[in-house]
PDB file of N, CA and C in Angstrom:
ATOM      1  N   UNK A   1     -58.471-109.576 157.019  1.00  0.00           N
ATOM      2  CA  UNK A   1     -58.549-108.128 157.045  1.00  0.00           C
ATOM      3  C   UNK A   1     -57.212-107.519 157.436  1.00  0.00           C
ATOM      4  N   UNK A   2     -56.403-107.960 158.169  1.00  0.00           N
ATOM      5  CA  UNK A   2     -55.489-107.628 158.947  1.00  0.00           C
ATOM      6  C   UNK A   2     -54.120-107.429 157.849  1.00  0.00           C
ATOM      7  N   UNK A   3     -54.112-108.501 156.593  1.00  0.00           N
ATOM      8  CA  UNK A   3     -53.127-108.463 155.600  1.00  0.00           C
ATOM      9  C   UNK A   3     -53.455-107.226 154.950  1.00  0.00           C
ATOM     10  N   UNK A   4     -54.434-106.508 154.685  1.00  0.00           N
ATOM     11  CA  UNK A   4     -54.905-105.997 153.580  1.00  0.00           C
ATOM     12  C   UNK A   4     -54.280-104.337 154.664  1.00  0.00           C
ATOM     13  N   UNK A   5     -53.980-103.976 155.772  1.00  0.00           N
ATOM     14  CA  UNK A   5     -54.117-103.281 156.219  1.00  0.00           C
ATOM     15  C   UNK A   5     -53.273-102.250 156.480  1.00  0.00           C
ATOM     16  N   UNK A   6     -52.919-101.037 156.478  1.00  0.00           N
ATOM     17  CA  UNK A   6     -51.707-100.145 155.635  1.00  0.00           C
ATOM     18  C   UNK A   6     -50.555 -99.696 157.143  1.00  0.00           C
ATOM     19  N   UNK A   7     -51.470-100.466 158.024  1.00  0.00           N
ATOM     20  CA  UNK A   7     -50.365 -99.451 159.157  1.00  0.00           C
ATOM     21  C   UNK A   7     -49.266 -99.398 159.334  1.00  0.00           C
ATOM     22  N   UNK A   8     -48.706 -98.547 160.309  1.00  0.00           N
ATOM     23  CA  UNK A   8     -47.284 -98.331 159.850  1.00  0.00           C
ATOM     24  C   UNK A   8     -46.922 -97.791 158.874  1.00  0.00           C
ATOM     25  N   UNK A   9     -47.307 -97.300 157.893  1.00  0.00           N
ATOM     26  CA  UNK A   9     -47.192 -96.873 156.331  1.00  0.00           C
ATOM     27  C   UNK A   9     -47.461 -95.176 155.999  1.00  0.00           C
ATOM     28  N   UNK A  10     -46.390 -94.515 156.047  1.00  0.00           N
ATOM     29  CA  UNK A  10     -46.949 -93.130 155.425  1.00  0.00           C
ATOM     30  C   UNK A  10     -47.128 -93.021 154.094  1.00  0.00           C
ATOM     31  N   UNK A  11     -48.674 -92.725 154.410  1.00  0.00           N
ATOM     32  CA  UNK A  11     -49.762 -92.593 152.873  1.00  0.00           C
ATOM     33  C   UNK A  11     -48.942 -91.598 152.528  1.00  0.00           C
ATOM     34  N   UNK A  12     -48.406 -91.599 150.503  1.00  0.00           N
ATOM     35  CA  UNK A  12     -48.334 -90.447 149.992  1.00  0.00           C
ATOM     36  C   UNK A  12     -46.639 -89.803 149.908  1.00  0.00           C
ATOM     37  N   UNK A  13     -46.223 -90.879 151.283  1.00  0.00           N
ATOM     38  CA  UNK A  13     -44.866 -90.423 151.242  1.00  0.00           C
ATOM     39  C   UNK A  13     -43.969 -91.153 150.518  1.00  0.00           C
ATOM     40  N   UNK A  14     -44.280 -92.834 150.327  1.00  0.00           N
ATOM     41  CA  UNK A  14     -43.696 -93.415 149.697  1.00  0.00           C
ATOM     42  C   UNK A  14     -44.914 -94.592 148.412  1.00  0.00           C
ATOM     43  N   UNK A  15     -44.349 -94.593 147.431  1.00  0.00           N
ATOM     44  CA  UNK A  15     -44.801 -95.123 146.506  1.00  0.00           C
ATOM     45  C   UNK A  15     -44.369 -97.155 146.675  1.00  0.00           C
ATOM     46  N   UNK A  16     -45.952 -97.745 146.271  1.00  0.00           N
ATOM     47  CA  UNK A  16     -46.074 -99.041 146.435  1.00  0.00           C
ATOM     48  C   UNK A  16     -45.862 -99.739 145.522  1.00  0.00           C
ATOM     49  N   UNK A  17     -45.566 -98.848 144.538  1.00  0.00           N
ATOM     50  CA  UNK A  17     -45.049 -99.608 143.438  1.00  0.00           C
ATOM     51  C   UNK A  17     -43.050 -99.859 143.248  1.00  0.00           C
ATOM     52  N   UNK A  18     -42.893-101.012 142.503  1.00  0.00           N
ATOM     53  CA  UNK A  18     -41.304-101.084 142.499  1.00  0.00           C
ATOM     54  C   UNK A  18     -41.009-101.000 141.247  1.00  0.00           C
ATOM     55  N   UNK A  19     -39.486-100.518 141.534  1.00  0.00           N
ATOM     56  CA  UNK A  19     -39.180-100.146 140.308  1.00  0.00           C
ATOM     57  C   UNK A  19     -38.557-101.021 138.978  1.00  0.00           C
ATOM     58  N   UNK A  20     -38.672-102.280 139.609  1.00  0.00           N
ATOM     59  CA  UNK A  20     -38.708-103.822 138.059  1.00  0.00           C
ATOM     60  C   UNK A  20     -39.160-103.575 137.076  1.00  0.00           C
ATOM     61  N   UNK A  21     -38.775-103.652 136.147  1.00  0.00           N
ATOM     62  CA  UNK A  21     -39.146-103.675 134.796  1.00  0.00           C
ATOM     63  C   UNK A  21     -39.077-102.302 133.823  1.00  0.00           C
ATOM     64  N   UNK A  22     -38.672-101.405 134.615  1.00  0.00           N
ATOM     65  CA  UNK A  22     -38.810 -99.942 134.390  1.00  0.00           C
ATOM     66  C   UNK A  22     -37.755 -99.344 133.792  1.00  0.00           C
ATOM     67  N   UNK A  23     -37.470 -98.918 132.606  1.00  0.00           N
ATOM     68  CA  UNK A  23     -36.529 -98.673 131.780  1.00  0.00           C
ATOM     69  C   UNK A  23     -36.253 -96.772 132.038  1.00  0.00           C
ATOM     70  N   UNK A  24     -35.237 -96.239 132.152  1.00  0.00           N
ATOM     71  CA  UNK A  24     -35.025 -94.878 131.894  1.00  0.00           C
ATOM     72  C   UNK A  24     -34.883 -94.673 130.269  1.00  0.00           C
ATOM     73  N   UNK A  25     -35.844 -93.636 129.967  1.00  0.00           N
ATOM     74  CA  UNK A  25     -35.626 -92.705 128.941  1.00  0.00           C
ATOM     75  C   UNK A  25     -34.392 -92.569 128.388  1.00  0.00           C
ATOM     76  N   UNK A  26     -33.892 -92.973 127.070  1.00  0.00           N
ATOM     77  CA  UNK A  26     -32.534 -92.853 126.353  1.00  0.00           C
ATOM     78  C   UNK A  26     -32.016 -91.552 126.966  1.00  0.00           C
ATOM     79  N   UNK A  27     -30.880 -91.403 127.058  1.00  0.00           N
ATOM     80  CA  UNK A  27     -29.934 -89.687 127.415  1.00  0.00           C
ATOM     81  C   UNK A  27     -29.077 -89.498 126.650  1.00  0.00           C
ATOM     82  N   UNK A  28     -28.280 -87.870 126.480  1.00  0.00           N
ATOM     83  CA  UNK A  28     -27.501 -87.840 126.309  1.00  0.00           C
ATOM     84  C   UNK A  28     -26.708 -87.025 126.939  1.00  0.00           C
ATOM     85  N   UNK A  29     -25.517 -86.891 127.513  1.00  0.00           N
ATOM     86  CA  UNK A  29     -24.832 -85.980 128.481  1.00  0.00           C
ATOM     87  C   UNK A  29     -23.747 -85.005 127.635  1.00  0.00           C
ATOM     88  N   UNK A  30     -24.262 -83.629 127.371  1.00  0.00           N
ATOM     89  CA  UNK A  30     -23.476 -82.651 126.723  1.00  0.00           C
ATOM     90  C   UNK A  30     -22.400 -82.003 127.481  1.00  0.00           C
ATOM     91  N   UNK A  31     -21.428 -81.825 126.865  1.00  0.00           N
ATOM     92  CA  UNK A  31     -20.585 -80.745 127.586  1.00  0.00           C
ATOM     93  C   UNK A  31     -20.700 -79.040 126.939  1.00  0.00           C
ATOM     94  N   UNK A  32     -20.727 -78.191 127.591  1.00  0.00           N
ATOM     95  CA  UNK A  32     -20.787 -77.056 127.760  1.00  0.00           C
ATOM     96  C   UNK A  32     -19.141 -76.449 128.179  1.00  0.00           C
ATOM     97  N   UNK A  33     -18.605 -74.927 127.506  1.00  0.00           N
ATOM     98  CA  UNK A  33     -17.126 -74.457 128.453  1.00  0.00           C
ATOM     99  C   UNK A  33     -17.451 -73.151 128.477  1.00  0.00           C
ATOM    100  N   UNK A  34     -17.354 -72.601 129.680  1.00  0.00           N
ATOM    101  CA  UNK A  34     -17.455 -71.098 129.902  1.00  0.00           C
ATOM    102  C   UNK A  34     -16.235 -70.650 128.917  1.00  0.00           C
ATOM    103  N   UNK A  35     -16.114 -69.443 128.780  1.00  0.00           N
ATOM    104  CA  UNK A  35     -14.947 -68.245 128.037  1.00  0.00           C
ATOM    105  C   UNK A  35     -13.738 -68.641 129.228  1.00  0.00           C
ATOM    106  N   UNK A  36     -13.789 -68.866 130.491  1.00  0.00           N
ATOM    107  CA  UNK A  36     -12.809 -69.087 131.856  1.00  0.00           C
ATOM    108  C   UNK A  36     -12.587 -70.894 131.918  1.00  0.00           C
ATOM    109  N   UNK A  37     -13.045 -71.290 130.809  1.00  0.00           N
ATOM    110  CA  UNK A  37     -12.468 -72.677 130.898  1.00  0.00           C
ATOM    111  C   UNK A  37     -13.477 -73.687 131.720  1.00  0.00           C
ATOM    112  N   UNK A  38     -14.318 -73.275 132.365  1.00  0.00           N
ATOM    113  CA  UNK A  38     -15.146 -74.172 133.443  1.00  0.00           C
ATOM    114  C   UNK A  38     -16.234 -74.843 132.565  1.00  0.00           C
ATOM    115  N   UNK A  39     -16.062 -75.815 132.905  1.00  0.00           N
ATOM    116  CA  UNK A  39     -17.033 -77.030 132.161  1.00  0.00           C
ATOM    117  C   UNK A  39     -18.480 -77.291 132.919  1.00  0.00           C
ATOM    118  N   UNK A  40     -19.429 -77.312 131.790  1.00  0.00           N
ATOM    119  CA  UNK A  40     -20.311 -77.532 132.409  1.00  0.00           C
ATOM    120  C   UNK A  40     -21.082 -78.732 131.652  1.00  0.00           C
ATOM    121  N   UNK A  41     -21.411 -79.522 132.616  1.00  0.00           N
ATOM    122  CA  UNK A  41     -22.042 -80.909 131.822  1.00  0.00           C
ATOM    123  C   UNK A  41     -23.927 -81.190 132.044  1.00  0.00           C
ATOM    124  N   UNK A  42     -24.593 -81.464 131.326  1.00  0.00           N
ATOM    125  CA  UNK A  42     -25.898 -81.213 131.169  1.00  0.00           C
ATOM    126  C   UNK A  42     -26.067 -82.607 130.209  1.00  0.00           C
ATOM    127  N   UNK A  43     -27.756 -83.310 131.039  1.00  0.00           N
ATOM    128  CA  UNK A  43     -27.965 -84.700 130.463  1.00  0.00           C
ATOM    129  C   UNK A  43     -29.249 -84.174 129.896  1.00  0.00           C
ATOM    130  N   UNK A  44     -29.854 -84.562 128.917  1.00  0.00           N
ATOM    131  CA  UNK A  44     -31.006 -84.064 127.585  1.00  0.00           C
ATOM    132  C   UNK A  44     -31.696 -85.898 126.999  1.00  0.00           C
ATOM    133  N   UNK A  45     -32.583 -85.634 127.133  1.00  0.00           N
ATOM    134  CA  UNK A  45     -33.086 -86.930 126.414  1.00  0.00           C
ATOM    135  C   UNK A  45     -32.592 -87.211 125.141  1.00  0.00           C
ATOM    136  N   UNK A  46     -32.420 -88.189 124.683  1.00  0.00           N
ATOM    137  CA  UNK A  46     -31.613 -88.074 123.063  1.00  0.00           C
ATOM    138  C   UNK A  46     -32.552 -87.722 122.034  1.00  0.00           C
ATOM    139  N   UNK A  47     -33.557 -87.546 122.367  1.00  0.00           N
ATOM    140  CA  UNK A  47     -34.560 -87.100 121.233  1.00  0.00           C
ATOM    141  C   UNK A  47     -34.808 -85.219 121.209  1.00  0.00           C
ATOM    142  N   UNK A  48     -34.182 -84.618 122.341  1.00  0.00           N
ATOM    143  CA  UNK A  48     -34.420 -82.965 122.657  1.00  0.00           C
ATOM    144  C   UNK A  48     -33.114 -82.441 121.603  1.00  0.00           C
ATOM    145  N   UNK A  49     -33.854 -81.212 121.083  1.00  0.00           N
ATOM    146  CA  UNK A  49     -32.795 -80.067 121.085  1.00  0.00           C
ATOM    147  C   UNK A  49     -31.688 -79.573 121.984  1.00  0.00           C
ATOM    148  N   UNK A  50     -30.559 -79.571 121.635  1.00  0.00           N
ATOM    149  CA  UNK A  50     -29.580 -78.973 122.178  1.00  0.00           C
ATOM    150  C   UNK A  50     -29.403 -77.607 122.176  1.00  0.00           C
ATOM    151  N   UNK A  51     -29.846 -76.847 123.128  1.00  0.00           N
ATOM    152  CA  UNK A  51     -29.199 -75.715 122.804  1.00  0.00           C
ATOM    153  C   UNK A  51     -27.986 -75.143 122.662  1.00  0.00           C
ATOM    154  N   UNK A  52     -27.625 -74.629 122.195  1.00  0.00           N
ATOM    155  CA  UNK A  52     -26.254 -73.594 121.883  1.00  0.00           C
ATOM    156  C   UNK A  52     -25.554 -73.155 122.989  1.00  0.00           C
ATOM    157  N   UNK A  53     -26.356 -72.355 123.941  1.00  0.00           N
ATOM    158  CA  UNK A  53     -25.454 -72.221 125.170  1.00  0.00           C
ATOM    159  C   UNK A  53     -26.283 -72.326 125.924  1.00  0.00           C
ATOM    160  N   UNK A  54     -25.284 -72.371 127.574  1.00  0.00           N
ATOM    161  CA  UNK A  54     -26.304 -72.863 128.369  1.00  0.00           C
ATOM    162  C   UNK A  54     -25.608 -71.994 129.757  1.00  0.00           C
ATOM    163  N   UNK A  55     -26.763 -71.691 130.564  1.00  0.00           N
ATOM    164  CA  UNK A  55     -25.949 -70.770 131.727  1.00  0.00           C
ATOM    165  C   UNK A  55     -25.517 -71.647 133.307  1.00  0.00           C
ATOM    166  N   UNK A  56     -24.701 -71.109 133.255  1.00  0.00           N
ATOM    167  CA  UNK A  56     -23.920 -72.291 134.466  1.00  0.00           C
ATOM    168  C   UNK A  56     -24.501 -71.977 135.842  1.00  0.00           C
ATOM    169  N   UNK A  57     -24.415 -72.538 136.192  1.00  0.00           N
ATOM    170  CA  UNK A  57     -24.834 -72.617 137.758  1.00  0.00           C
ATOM    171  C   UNK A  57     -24.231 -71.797 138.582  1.00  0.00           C
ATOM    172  N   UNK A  58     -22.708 -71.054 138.071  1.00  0.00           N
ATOM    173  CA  UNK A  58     -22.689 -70.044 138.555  1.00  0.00           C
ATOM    174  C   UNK A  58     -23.055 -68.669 137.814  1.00  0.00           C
ATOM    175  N   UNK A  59     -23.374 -68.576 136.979  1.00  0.00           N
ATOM    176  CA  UNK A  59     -24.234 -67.466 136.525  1.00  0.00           C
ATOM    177  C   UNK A  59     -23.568 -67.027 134.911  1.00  0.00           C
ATOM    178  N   UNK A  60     -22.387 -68.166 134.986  1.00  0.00           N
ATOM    179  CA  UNK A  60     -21.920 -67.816 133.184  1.00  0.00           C
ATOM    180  C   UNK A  60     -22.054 -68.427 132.429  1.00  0.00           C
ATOM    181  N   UNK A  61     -22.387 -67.759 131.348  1.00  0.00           N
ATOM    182  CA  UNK A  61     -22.859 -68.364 130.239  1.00  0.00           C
ATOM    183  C   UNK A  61     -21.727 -69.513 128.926  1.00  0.00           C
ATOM    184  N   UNK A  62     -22.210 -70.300 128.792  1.00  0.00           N
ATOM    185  CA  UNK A  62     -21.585 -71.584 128.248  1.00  0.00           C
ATOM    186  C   UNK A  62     -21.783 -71.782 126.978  1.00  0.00           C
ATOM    187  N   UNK A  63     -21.232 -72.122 126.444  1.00  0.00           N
ATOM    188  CA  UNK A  63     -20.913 -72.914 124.770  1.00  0.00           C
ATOM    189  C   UNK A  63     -20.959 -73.899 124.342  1.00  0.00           C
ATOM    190  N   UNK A  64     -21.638 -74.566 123.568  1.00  0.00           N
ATOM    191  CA  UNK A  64     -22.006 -76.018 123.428  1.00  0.00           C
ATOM    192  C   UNK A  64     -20.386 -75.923 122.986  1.00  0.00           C
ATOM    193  N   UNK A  65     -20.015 -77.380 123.645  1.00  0.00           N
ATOM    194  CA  UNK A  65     -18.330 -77.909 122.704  1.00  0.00           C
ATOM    195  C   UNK A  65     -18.629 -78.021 121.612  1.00  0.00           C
ATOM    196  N   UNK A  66     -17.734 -78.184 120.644  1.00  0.00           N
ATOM    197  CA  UNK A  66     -17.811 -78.658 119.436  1.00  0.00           C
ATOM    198  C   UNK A  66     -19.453 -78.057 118.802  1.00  0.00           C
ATOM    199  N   UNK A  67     -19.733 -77.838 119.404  1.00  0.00           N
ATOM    200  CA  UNK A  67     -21.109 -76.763 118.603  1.00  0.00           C
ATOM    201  C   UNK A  67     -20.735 -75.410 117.734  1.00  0.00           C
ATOM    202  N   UNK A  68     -21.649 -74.969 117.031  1.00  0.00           N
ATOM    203  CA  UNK A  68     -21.425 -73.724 116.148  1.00  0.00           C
ATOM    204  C   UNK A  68     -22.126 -72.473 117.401  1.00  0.00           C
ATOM    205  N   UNK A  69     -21.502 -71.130 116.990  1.00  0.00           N
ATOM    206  CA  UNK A  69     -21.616 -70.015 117.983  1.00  0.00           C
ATOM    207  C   UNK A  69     -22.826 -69.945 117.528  1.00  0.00           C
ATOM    208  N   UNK A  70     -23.750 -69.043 118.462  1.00  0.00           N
ATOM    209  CA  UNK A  70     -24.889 -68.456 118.305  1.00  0.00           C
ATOM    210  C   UNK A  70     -25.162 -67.646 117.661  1.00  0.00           C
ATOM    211  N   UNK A  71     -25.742 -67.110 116.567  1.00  0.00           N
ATOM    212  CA  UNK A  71     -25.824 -65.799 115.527  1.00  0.00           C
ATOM    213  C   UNK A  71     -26.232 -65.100 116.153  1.00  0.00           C
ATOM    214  N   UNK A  72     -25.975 -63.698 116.569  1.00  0.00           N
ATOM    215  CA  UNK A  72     -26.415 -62.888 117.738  1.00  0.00           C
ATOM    216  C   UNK A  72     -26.991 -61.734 117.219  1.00  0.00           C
ATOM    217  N   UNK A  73     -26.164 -61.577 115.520  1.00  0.00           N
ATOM    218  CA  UNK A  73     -26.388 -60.141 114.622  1.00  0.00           C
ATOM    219  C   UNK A  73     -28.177 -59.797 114.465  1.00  0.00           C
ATOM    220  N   UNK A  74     -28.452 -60.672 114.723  1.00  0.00           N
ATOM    221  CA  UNK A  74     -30.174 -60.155 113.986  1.00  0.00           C
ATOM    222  C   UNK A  74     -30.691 -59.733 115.380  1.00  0.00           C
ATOM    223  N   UNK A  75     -29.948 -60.068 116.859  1.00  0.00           N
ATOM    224  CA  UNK A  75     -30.567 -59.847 117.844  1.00  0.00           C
ATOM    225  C   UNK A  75     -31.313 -57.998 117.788  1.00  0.00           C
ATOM    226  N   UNK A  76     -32.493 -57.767 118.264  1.00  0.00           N
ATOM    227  CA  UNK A  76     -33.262 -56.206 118.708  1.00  0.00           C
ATOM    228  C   UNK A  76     -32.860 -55.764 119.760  1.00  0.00           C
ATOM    229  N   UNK A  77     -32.175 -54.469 119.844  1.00  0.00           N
ATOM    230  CA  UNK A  77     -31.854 -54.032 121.521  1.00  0.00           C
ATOM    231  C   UNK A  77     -33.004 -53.893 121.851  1.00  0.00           C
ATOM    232  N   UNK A  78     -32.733 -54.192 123.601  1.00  0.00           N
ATOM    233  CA  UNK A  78     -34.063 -54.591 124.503  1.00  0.00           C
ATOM    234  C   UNK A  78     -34.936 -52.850 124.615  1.00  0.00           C
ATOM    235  N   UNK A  79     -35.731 -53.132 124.469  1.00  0.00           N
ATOM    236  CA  UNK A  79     -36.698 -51.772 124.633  1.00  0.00           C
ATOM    237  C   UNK A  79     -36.849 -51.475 125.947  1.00  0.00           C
ATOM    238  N   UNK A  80     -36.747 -50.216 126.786  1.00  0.00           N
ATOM    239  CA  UNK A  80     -37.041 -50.138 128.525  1.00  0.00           C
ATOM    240  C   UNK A  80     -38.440 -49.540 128.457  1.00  0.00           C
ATOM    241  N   UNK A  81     -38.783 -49.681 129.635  1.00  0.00           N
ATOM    242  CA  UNK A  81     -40.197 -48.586 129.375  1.00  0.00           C
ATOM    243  C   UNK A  81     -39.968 -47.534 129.179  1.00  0.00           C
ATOM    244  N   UNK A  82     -38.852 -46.946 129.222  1.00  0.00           N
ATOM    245  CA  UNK A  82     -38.536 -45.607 129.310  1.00  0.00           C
ATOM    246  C   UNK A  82     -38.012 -45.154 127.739  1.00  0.00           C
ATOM    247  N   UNK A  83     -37.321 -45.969 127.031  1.00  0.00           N
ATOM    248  CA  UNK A  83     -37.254 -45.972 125.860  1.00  0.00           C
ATOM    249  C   UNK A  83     -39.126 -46.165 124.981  1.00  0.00           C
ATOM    250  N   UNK A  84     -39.820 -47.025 124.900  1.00  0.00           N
ATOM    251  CA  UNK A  84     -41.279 -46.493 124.908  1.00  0.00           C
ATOM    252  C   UNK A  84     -41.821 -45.531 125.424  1.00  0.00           C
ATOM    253  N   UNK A  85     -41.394 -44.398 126.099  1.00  0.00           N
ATOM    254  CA  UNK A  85     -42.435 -43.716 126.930  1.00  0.00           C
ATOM    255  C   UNK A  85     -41.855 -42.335 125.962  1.00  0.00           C
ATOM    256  N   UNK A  86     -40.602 -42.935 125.971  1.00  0.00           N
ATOM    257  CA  UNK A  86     -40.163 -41.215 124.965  1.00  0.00           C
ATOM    258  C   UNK A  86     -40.449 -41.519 123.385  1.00  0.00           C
ATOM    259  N   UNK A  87     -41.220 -42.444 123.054  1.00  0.00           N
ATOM    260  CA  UNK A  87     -41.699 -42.692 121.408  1.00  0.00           C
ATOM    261  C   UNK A  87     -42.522 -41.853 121.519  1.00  0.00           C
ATOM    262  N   UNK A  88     -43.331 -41.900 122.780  1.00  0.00           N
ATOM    263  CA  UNK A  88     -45.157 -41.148 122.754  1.00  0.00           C
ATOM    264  C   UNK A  88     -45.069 -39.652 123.261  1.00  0.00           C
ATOM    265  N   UNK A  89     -44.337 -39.748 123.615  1.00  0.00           N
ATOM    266  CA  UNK A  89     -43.988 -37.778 124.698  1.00  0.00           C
ATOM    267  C   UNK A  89     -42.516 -37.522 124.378  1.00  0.00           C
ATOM    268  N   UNK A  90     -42.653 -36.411 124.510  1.00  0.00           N
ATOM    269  CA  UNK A  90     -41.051 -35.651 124.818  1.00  0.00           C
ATOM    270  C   UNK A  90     -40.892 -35.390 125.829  1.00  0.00           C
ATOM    271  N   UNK A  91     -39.521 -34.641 126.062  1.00  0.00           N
ATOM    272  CA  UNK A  91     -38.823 -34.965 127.575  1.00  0.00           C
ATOM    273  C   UNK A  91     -39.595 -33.518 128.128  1.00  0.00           C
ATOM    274  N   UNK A  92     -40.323 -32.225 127.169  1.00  0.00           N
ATOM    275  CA  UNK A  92     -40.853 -31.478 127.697  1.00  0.00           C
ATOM    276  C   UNK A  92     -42.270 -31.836 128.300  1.00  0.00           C
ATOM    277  N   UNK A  93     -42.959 -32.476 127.015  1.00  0.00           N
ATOM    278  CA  UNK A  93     -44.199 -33.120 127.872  1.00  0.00           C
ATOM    279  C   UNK A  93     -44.060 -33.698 128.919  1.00  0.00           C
ATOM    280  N   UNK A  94     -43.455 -34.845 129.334  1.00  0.00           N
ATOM    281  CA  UNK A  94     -43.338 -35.034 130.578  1.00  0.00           C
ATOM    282  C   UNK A  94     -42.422 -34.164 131.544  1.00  0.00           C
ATOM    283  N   UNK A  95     -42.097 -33.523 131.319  1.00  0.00           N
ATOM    284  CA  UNK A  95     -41.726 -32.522 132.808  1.00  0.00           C
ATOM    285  C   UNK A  95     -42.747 -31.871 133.085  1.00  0.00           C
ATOM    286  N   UNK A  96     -43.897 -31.205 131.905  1.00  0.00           N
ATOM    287  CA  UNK A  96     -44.799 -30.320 132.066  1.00  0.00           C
ATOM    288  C   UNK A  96     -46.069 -31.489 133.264  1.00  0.00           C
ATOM    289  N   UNK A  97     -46.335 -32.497 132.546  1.00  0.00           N
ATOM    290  CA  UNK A  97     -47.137 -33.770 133.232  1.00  0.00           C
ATOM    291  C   UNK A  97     -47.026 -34.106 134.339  1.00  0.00           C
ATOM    292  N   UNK A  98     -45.657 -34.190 134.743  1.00  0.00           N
ATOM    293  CA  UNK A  98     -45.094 -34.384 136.179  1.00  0.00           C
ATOM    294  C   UNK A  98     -45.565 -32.803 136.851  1.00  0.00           C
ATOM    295  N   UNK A  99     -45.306 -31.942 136.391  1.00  0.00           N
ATOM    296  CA  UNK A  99     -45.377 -30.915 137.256  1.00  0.00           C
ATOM    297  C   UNK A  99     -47.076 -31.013 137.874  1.00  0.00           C
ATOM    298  N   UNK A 100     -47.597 -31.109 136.662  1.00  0.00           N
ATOM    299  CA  UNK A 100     -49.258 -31.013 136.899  1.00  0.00           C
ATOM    300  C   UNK A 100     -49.783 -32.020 137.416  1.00  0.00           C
ATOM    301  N   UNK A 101     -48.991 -33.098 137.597  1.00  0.00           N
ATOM    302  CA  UNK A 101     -49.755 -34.059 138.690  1.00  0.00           C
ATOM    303  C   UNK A 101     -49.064 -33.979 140.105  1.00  0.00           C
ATOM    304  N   UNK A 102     -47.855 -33.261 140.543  1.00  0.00           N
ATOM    305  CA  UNK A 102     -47.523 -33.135 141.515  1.00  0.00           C
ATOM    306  C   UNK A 102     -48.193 -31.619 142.203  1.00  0.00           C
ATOM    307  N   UNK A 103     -48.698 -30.730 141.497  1.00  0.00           N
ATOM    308  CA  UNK A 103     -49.513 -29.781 142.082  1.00  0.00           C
ATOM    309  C   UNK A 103     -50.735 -30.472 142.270  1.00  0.00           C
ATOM    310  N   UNK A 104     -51.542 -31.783 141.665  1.00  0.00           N
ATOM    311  CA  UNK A 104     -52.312 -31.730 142.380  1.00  0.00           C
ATOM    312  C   UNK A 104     -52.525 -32.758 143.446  1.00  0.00           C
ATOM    313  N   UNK A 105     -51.039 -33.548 143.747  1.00  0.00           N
ATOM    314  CA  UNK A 105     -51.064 -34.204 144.766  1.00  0.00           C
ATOM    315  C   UNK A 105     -51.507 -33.442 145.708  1.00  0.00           C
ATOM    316  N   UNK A 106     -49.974 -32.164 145.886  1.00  0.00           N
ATOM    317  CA  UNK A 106     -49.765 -31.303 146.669  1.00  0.00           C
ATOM    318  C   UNK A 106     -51.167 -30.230 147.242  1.00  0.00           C
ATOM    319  N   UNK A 107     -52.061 -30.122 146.435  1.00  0.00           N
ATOM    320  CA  UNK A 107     -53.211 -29.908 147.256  1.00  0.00           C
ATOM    321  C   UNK A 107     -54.504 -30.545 147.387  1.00  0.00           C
ATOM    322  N   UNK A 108     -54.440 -32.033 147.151  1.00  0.00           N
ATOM    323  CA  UNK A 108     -54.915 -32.826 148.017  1.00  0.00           C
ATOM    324  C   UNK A 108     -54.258 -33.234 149.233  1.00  0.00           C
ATOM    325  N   UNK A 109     -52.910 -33.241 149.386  1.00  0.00           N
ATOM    326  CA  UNK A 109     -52.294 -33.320 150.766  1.00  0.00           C
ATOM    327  C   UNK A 109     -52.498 -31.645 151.616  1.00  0.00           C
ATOM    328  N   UNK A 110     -53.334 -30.817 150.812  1.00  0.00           N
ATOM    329  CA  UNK A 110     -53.356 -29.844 151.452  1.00  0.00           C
ATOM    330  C   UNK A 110     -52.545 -28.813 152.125  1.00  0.00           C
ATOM    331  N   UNK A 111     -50.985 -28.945 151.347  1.00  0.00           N
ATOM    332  CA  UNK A 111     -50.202 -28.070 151.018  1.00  0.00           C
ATOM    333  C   UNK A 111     -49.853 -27.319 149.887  1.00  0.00           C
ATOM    334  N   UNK A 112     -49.273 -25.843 150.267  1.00  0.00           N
ATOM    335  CA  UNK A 112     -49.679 -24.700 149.013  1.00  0.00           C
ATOM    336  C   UNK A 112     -48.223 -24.273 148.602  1.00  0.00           C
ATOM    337  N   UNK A 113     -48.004 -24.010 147.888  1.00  0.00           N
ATOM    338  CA  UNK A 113     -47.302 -23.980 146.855  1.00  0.00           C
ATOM    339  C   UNK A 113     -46.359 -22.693 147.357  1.00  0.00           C
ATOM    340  N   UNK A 114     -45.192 -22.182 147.266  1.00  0.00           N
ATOM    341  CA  UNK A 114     -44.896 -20.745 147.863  1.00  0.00           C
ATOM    342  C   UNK A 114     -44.409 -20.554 147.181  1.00  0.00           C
ATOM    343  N   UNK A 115     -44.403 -19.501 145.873  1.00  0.00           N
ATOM    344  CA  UNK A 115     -43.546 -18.997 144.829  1.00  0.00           C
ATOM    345  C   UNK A 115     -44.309 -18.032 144.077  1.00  0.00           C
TER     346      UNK A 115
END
């Protein structure tokens, strides 16, 4: 009984299995260059898509080397809500809307209006 018995052992923290026989997944390690020259290197299974660019770890955006640029022309400017909100109303409707829901904040907070 005593062989079979786990003590000493944090359950969960470490795995009982070893790692013999265990092959890693083919790779491949891309290089990436910011517009400022900074290289950025990124490992991809050899069977994944590469993307085109890739954003660096400090926050700029990268270029596959030897890759083709990204076609950007067909990109849609981003819509805001605010760009949607003026498809459905005009800038008079909503001033008029705003007004009429702030009078009736204003007397549910039970203040009156002086004008």
């Amino acid at each position: 009984m005593s062989d079979r018995s786990l003590r000493g052992m944090r359950l969960g923290a470490q795995s009982m299995e070893t790692e013999s026989g265990v092959e890693p997944a083919p790779r491949q390690r891309v290089e990436y260059r910011c517009e400022d020259g900074e290289r950025v290197f990124v490992t991809f299974s050899s069977e994944a898509d590469i993307p085109a660019t890739w954003v660096s770890k400090t926050g700029k955006e990268a270029l596959l080397v030897d890759g083709e640029k990204p076609d950007t022309s067909n990109d849609k400017p981003v819509r805001t809500h605010w760009d949607m909100l003026l498809e459905r109303r005009s800038v008079e409707e909503l001033e008029q809307i705003l007004q009429d829901r702030l009078t009736i904040l204003r007397e549910r907070r039970g203040e009156r209006r002086s004008a």
